[in-house]
Protein backbone atom coordinates (compact mmCIF):
# COMPACT_ATOMS: atom_id res chain seq x y z
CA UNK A 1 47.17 102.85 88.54
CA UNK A 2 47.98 106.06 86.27
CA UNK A 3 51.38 106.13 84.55
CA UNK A 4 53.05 108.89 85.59
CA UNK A 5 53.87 110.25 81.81
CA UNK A 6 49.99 112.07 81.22
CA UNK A 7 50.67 114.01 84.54
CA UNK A 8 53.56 115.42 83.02
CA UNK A 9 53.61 115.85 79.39
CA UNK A 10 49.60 115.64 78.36
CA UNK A 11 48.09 117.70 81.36
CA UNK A 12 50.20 120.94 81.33
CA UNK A 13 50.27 120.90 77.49
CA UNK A 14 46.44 121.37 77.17
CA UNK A 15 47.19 124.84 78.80
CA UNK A 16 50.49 126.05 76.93
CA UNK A 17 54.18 125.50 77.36
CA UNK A 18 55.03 123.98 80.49
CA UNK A 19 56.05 127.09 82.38
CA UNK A 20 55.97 127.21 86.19
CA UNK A 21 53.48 129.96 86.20
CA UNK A 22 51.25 128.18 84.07
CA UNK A 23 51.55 124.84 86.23
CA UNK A 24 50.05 127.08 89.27
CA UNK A 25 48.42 129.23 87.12
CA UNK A 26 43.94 128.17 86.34
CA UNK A 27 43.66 127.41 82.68
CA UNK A 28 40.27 127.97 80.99
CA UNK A 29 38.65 124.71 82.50
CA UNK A 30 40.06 122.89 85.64
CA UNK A 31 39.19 119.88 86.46
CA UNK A 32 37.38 119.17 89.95
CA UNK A 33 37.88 115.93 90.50
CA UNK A 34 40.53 115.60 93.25
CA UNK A 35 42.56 112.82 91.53
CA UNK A 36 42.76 115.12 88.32
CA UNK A 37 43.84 118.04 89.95
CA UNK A 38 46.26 115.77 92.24
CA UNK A 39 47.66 114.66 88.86
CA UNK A 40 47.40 118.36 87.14
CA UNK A 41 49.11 120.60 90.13
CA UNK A 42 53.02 119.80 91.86
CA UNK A 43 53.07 118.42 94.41
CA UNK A 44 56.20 119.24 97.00
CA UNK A 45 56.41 117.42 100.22
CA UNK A 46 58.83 118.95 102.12
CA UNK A 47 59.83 116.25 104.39
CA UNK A 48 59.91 112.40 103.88
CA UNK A 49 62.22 110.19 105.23
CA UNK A 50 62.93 107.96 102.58
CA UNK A 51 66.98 107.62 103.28
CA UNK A 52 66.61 106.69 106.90
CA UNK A 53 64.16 104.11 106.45
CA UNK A 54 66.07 102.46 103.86
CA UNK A 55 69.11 102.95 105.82
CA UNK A 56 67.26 100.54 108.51
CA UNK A 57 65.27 98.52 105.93
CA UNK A 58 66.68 98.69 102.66
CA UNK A 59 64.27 98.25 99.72
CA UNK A 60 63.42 98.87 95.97
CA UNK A 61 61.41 102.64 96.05
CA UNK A 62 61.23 102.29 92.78
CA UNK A 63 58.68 99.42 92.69
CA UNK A 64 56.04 98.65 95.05
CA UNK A 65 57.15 98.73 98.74
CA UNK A 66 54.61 98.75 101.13
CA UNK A 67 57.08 98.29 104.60
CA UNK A 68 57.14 101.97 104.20
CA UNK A 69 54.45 104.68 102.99
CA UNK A 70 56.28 106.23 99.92
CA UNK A 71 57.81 104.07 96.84
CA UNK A 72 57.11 105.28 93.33
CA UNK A 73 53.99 103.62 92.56
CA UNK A 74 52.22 105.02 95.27
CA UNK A 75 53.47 108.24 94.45
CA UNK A 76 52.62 108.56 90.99
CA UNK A 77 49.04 107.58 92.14
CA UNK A 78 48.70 110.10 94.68
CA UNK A 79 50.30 112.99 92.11
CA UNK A 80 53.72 113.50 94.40
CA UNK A 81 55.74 115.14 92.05
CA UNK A 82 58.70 116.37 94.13
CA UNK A 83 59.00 114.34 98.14
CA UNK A 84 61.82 116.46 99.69
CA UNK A 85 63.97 113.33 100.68
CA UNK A 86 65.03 113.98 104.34
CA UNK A 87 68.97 113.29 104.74
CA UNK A 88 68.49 112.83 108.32
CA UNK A 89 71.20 112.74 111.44
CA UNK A 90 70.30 110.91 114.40
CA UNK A 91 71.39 113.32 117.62
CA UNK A 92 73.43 109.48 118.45
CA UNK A 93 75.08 109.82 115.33
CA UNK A 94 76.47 113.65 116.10
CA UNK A 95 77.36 112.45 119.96
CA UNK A 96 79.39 109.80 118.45
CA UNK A 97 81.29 112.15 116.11
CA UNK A 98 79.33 110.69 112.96
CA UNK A 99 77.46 113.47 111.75
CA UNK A 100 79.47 114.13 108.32
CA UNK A 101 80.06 110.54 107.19
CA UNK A 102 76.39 109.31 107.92
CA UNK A 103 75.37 112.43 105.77
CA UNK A 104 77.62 111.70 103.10
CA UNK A 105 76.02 107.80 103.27
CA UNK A 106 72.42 109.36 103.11
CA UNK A 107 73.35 111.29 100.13
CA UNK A 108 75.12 108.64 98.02
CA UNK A 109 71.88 106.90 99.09
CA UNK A 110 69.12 109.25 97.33
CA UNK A 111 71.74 109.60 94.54
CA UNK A 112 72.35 105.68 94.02
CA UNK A 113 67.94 105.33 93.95
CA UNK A 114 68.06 108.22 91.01
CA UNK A 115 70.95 107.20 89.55
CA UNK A 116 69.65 103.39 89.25
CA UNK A 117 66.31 104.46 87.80
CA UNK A 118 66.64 107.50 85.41
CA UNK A 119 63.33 106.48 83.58
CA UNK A 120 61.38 107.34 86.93
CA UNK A 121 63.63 109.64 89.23
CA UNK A 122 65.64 112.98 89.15
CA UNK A 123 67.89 114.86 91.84
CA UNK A 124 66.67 118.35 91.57
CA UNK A 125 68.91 121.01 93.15
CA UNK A 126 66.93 124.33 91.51
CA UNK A 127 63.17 125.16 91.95
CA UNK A 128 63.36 125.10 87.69
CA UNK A 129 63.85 121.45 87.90
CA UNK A 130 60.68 120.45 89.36
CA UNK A 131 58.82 121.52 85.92
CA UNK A 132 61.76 120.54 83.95
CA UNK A 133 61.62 117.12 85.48
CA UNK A 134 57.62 116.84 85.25
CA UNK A 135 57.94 117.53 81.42
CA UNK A 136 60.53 114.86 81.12
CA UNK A 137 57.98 112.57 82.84
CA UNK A 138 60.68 112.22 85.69
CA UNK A 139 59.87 112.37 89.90
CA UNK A 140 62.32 115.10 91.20
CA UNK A 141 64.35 113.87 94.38
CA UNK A 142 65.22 117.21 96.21
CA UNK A 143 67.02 116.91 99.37
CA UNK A 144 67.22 118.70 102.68
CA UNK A 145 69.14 117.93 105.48
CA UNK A 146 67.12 117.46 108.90
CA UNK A 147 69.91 118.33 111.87
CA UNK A 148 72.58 120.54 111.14
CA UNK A 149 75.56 118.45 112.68
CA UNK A 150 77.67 117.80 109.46
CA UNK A 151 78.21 121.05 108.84
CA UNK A 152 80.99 120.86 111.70
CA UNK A 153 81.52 124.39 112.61
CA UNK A 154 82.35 124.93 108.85
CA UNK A 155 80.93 127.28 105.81
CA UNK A 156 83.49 124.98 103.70
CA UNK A 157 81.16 122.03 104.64
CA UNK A 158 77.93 123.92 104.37
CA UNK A 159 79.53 124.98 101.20
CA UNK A 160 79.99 120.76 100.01
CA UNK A 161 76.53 119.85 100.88
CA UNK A 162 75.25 122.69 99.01
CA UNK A 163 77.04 121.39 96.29
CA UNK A 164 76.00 117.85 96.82
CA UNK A 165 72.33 119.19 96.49
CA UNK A 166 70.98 120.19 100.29
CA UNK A 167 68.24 122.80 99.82
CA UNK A 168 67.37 123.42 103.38
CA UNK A 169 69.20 122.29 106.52
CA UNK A 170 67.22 121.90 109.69
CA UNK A 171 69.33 123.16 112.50
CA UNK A 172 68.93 120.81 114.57
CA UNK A 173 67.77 117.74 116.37
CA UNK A 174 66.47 116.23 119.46
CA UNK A 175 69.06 117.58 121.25
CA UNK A 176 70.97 120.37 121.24
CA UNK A 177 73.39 120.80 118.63
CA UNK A 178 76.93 123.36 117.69
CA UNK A 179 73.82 125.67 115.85
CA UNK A 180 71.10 125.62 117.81
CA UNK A 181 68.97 124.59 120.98
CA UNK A 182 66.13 122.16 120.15
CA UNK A 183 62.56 122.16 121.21
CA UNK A 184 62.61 118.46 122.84
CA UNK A 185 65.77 119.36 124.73
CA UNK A 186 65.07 121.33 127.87
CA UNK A 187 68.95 121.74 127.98
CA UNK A 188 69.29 125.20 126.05
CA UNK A 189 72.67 125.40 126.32
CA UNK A 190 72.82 128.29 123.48
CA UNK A 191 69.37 130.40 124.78
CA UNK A 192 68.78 129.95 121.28
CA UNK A 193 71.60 130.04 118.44
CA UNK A 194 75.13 129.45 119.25
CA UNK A 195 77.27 131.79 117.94
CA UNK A 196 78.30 130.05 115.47
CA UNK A 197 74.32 129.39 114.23
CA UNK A 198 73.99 133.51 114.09
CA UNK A 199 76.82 133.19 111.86
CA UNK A 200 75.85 130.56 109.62
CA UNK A 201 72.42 132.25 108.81
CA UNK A 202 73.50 134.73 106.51
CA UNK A 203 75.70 132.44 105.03
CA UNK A 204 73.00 130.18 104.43
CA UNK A 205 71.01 133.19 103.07
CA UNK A 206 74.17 133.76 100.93
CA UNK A 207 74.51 130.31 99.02
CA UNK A 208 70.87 129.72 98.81
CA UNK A 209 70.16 127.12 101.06
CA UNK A 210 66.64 127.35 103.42
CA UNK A 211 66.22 127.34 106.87
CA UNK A 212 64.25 125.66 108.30
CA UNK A 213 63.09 126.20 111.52
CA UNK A 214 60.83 122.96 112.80
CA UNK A 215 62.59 121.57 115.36
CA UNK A 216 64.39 124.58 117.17
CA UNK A 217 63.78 126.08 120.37
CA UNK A 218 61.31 129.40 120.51
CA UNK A 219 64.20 131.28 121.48
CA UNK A 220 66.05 130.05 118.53
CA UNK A 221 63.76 130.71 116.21
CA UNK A 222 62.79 134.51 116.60
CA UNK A 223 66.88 134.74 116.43
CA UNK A 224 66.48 133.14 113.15
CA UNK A 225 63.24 135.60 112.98
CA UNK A 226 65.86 138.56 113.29
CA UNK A 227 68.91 136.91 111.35
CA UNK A 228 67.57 135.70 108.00
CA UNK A 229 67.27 138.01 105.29
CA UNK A 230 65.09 135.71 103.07
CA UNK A 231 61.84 133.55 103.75
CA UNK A 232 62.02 130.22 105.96
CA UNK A 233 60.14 127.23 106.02
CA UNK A 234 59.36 125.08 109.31
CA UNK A 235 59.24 122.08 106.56
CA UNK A 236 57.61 119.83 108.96
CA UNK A 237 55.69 121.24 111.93
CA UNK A 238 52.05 121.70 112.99
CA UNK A 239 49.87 124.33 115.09
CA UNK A 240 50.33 124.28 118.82
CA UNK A 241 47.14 125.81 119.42
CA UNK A 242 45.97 121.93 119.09
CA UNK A 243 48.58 120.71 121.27
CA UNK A 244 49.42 123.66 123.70
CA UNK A 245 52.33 121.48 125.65
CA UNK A 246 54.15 120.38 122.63
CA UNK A 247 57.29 122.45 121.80
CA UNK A 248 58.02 121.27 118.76
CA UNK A 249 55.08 122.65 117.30
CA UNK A 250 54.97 126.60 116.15
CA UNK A 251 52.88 128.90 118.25
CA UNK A 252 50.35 131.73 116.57
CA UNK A 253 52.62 133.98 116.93
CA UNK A 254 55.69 132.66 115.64
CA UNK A 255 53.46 131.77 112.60
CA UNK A 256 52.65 135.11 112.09
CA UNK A 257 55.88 136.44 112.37
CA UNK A 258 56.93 133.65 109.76
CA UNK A 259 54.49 134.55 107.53
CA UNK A 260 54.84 138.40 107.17
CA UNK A 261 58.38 137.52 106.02
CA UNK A 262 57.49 135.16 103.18
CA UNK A 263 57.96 132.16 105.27
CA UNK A 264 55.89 128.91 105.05
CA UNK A 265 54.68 126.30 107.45
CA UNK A 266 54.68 122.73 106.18
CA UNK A 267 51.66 120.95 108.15
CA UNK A 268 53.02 116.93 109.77
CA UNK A 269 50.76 114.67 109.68
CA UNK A 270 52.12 112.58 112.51
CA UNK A 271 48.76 112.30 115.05
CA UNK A 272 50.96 113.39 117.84
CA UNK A 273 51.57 116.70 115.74
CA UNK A 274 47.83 116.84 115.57
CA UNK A 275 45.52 116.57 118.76
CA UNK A 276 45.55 116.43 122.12
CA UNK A 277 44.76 112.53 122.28
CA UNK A 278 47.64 111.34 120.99
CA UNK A 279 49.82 113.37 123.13
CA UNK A 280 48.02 111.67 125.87
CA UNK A 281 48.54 108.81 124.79
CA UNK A 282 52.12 108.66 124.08
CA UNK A 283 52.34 110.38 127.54
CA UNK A 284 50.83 107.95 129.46
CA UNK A 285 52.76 104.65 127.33
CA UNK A 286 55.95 106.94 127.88
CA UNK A 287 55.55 106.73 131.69
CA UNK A 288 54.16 103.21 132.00
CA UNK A 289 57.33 102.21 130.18
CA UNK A 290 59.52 103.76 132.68
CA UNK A 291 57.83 102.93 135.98
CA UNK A 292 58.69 98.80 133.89
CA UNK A 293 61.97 99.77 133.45
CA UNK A 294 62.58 100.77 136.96
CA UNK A 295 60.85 97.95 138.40
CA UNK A 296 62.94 95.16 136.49
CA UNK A 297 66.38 97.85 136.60
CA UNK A 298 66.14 97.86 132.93
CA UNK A 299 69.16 99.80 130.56
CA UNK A 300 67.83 102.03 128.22
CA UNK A 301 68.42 100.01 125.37
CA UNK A 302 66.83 97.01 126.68
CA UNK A 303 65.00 95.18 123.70
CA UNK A 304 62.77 94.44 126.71
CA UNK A 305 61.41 97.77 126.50
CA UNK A 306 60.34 97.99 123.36
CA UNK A 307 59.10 95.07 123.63
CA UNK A 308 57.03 96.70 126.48
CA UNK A 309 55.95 99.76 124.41
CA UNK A 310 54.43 97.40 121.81
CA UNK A 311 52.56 95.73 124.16
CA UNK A 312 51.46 98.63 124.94
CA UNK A 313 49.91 99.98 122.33
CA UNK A 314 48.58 96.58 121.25
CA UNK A 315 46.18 96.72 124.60
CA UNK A 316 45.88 100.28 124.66
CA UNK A 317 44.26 101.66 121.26
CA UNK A 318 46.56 104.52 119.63
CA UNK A 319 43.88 107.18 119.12
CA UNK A 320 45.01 108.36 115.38
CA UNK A 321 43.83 111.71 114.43
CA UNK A 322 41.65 112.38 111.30
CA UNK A 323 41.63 114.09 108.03
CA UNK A 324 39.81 116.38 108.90
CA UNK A 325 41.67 117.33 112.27
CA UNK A 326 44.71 117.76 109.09
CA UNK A 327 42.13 120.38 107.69
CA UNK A 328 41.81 122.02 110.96
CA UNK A 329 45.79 122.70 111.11
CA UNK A 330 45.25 124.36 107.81
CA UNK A 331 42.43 126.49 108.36
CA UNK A 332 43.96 127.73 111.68
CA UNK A 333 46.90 129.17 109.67
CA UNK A 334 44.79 130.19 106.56
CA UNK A 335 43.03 132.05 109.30
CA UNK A 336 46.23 133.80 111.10
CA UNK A 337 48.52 134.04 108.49
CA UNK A 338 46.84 133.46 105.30
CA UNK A 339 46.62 131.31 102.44
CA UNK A 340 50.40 131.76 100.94
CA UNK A 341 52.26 130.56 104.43
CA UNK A 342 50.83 127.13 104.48
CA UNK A 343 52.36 123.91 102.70
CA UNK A 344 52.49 120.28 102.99
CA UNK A 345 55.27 118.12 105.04
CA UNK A 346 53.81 114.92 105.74
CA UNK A 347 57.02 113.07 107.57
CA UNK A 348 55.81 110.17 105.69
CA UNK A 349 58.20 107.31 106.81
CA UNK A 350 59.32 109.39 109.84
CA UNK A 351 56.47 109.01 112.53
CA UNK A 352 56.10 105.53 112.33
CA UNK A 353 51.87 104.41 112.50
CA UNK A 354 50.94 107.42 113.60
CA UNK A 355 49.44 108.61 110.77
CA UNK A 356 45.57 109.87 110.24
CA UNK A 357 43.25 108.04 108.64
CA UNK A 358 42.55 108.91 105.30
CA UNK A 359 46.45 110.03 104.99
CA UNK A 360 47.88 107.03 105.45
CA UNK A 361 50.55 107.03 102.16
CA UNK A 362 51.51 109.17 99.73
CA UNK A 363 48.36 107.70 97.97
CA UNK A 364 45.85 110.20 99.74
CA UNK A 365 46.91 113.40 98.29
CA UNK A 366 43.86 113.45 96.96
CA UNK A 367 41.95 112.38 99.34
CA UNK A 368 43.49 116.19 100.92
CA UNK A 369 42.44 117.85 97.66
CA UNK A 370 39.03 116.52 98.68
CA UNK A 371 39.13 118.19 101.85
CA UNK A 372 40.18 121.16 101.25
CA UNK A 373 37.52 121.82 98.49
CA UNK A 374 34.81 120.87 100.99
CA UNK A 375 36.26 123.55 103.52
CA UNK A 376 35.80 126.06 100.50
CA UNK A 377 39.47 126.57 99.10
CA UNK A 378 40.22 127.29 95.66
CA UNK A 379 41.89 125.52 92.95
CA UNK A 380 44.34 128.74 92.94
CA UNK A 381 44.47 127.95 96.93
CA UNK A 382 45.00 124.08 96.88
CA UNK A 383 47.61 124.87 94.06
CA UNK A 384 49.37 127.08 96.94
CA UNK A 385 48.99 124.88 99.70
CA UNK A 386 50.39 121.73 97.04
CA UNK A 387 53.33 123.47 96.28
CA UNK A 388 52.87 127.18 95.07
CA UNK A 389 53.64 128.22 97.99
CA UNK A 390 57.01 126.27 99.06
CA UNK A 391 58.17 127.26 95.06
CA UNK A 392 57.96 131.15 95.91
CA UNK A 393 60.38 130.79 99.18
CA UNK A 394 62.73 128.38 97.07
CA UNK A 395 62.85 130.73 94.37
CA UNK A 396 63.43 133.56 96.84
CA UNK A 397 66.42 132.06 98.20
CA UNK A 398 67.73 131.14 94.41
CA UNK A 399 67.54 135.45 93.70
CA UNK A 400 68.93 136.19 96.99
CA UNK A 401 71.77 133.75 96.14
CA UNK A 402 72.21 135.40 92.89
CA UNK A 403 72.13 138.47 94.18
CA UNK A 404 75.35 137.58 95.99
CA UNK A 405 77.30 136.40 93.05
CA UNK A 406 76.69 132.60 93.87
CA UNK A 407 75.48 130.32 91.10
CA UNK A 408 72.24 128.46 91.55
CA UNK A 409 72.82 124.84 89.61
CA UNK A 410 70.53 122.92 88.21
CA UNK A 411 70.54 119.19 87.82
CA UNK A 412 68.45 119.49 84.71
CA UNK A 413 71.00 121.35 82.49
C-alpha cells in the first residue's frame, strides 16, 4: 500500500510549487496509469458518512477498518484526498427536538478523529486547505451538514456551524423540515421552501456556506434555482433519466438549469441511485415486508422486521449496479450539461451494500479513473470530474463571501 507522503509532497513538486492551478493543471508528461493519476489529482468526495457510522459503530478510521468502506488506509490507496465528512441528522432526531445537540456530537466527532491523529488528518474549512494539507502530507476532513434542522430557525446558529467548519448544509431530510420540503416526503407542507428557507439562502450565500440541493423537493429546488446568487452543488444525487420514479434523483432539466449557474452534480453510487433493478428490487422487499408486518400486527420498530428484510435479501439476490452503469450517470450529464457540472459523491458508508461492483470502497477511485479514460475523457476532464470542478463552486462561494465583508478562515493558517 502507498504511503500517503509521495502523493503529496513528491508528485506536485515534479511540476512546480504546489499551487491549486497547477494540481488541476497537465504538466509536461502525465502519467496514464489510473493509480498514478488517482495519486497525482485531488480527490473531493462530497459526501461520506463517516460520523454516523461511527456514531452506531464506533471504530479507529485511522487504521484499517473494514466494518465500513472508508478508514485511512483505504483512502490513501485509492488517492482520496479530501472525503466531505457528512454531519448527518436523522429526520427522528429533529422530531424529537435533537437536531442541534446531535450536530454538535457529530462535529466534536470529526474533530476528536483529526485532533487524535494530526500526522494523517486535517479539518479544512477553506478550499486553500485542501493543497495546503496535501503538501503537508495531511488528509483534509471538510464537513457538510446533510439536513438543515440545527440551524433552528436561526442565522445565529447557521452563523456557529459556519464557524465550527460546515461548508454546505443540505436542507433537508427524509421528511420535511422548518427549510424545506423533501423529495421522499409526499407531505410538501412548504410547496417548496418555507419562508424561512427563502430567507436563509442569501444568508447562506452571504457567509459562504453551499447549498446543496440533493434531497429537496423539485419545487424546492428551482426556488433555490431563483434564490441563490452563487453556484450549488446536489453533493450526492444521480440522473433520473435511469430511474424515472425516483424523486430524489435530479431530472435533465433541473441539471441544466444547475449547470448554467456554475452548479455541480455529485454522482451516488448507491445501486438504487443507479438503475432501474434495484429500485425494483427494494420495491418489491419494501412491500413483502409490509404485507409480514400486517399479517403478524407487527410495530414498526419490530426487530422482527428487519429481521424479515434480511431474509429477504438473503433469498432474493440484490441486483447491484455496475461500474460502468456509474459511467453512464456521467456521460448523461457530460452530455446535457457538460464536463464542468459533474463531480463525485459516493455516500460511501451511507447506502449500506448497495454499492456497484468495482466501487465497492474508497479503494476504487481508480478503478473510475479507468473508466472514464476508456469512455474517452481527458486527464484535464477526470481532473474536473475528481475535484476541479467541486473547487471552482467552493471557491465561488469563498469570493462571494468576501465580497460581503465576511472572512473566509482557514484551518491551515
Amino acid at each position: 500500500m502507498k504511503n500517503i507522503r509521495p502523493k503529496y509532497r513528491n508528485g506536485p513538486s515534479r511540476c512546480g510549487a504546489l499551487t491549486l492551478v497547477l494540481i488541476l493543471s497537465a504538466c509536461v508528461s502525465q502519467p496514464t496509469d489510473p493509480t498514478a493519476l488517482a495519486q497525482r489529482y485531488p480527490i473531493i468526495d462530497t459526501h461520506i458518512d463517516v460520523p454516523y457510522r461511527l456514531f452506531r459503530n464506533p471504530a479507529d478510521v485511522s487504521v484499517s477498518a473494514p466494518d465500513g468502506q472508508f478508514d485511512y488506509p483505504r483512502a490513501v490507496a485509492g488517492g482520496l484526498n479530501a472525503p466531505f465528512m457528512s454531519i448527518y441528522i436523522p429526520a427522528v432526531v429533529d422530531i424529537a427536538g435533537n437536531a442541534y445537540p446531535f450536530a454538535e456530537s457529530a462535529i466534536d466527532l470529526v474533530e476528536g478523529v483529526a485532533r487524535a491523529h494530526p500526522d494523517k488528518f486535517a479539518i479544512a474549512t477553506c478550499s486553500e486547505d485542501i493543497a495546503a494539507n496535501m503538501q503537508a502530507g495531511l488528509m483534509s476532513l471538510p464537513m457538510g451538514m446533510e439536513n438543515g434542522a440545527p440551524i433552528g430557525g436561526s442565522f445565529e446558529k447557521l452563523a456557529h456551524f459556519h464557524a465550527r467548519g460546515i461548508r454546505y448544509v443540505t436542507l433537508a431530510h427524509s421528511r420535511s423540515n422548518h427549510i424545506s420540503d423533501s423529495s421522499y416526503d409526499p407531505n410538501e407542507v412548504h410547496q417548496g421552501l418555507s419562508a424561512f428557507g427563502r430567507s436563509l439562502i442569501p444568508e447562506m450565500n452571504r457567509l459562504g456556506v453551499m447549498i446543496d440541493v440533493s434531497h429537496i423537493s423539485d419545487k424546492a429546488f428551482w426556488q433555490v434555482m431563483e434564490l441563490s446568487a452563487v453556484p450549488v452543488l446536489a453533493t450526492h444525487s444521480s440522473m433520473r433519466k435511469f430511474t424515472p420514479d425516483f424523486q430524489r434523483n435530479m431530472s435533465d432539466a433541473m441539471l441544466v438549469a444547475m449547470a448554467e449557474r456554475g452548479g455541480v452534480i455529485q454522482i451516488n453510487y448507491g445501486s438504487n441511485f443507479l438503475h432501474q433493478a434495484s429500485q425494483n428490487f427494494s420495491a418489491a422487499r419494501t412491500a413483502a415486508t409490509k404485507a409480514y408486518q400486517v399479517a403478524n400486527h407487527l410495530s414498526d420498530d419490530d426487530p422482527a422486521l428487519s429481521a424479515f428484510r434480511d431474509q429477504y435479501t438473503q433469498k432474493n439476490a440484490y441486483p447491484f449496479a455496475s461500474l460502468d452503469i456509474v459511467l453512464d450517470h456521467i456521460d448523461h450529464a457530460v452530455a446535457i450539461a457538460g464536463i464542468d457540472a459533474v463531480g463525485i459523491g459516493s455516500d460511501y458508508d451511507g447506502v449500506g451494500n448497495t454499492l456497484p461492483v468495482g466501487l465497492k470502497d474508497v479503494t476504487t477511485y481508480p478503478n473510475l479513473i479507468a473508466g472514464l479514460q476508456r469512455r474517452g475523457y481527458s486527464e484535464a476532464d477526470i481532473a474536473k470530474i475528481l475535484g476541479g470542478n467541486t473547487l471552482r463552486v467552493w471557491r465561488a462561494a469563498e469570493d462571494y463571501a468576501r465580497s460581503k465583508g465576511v472572512n473566509v478562515p482557514c484551518a491551515s493558517g
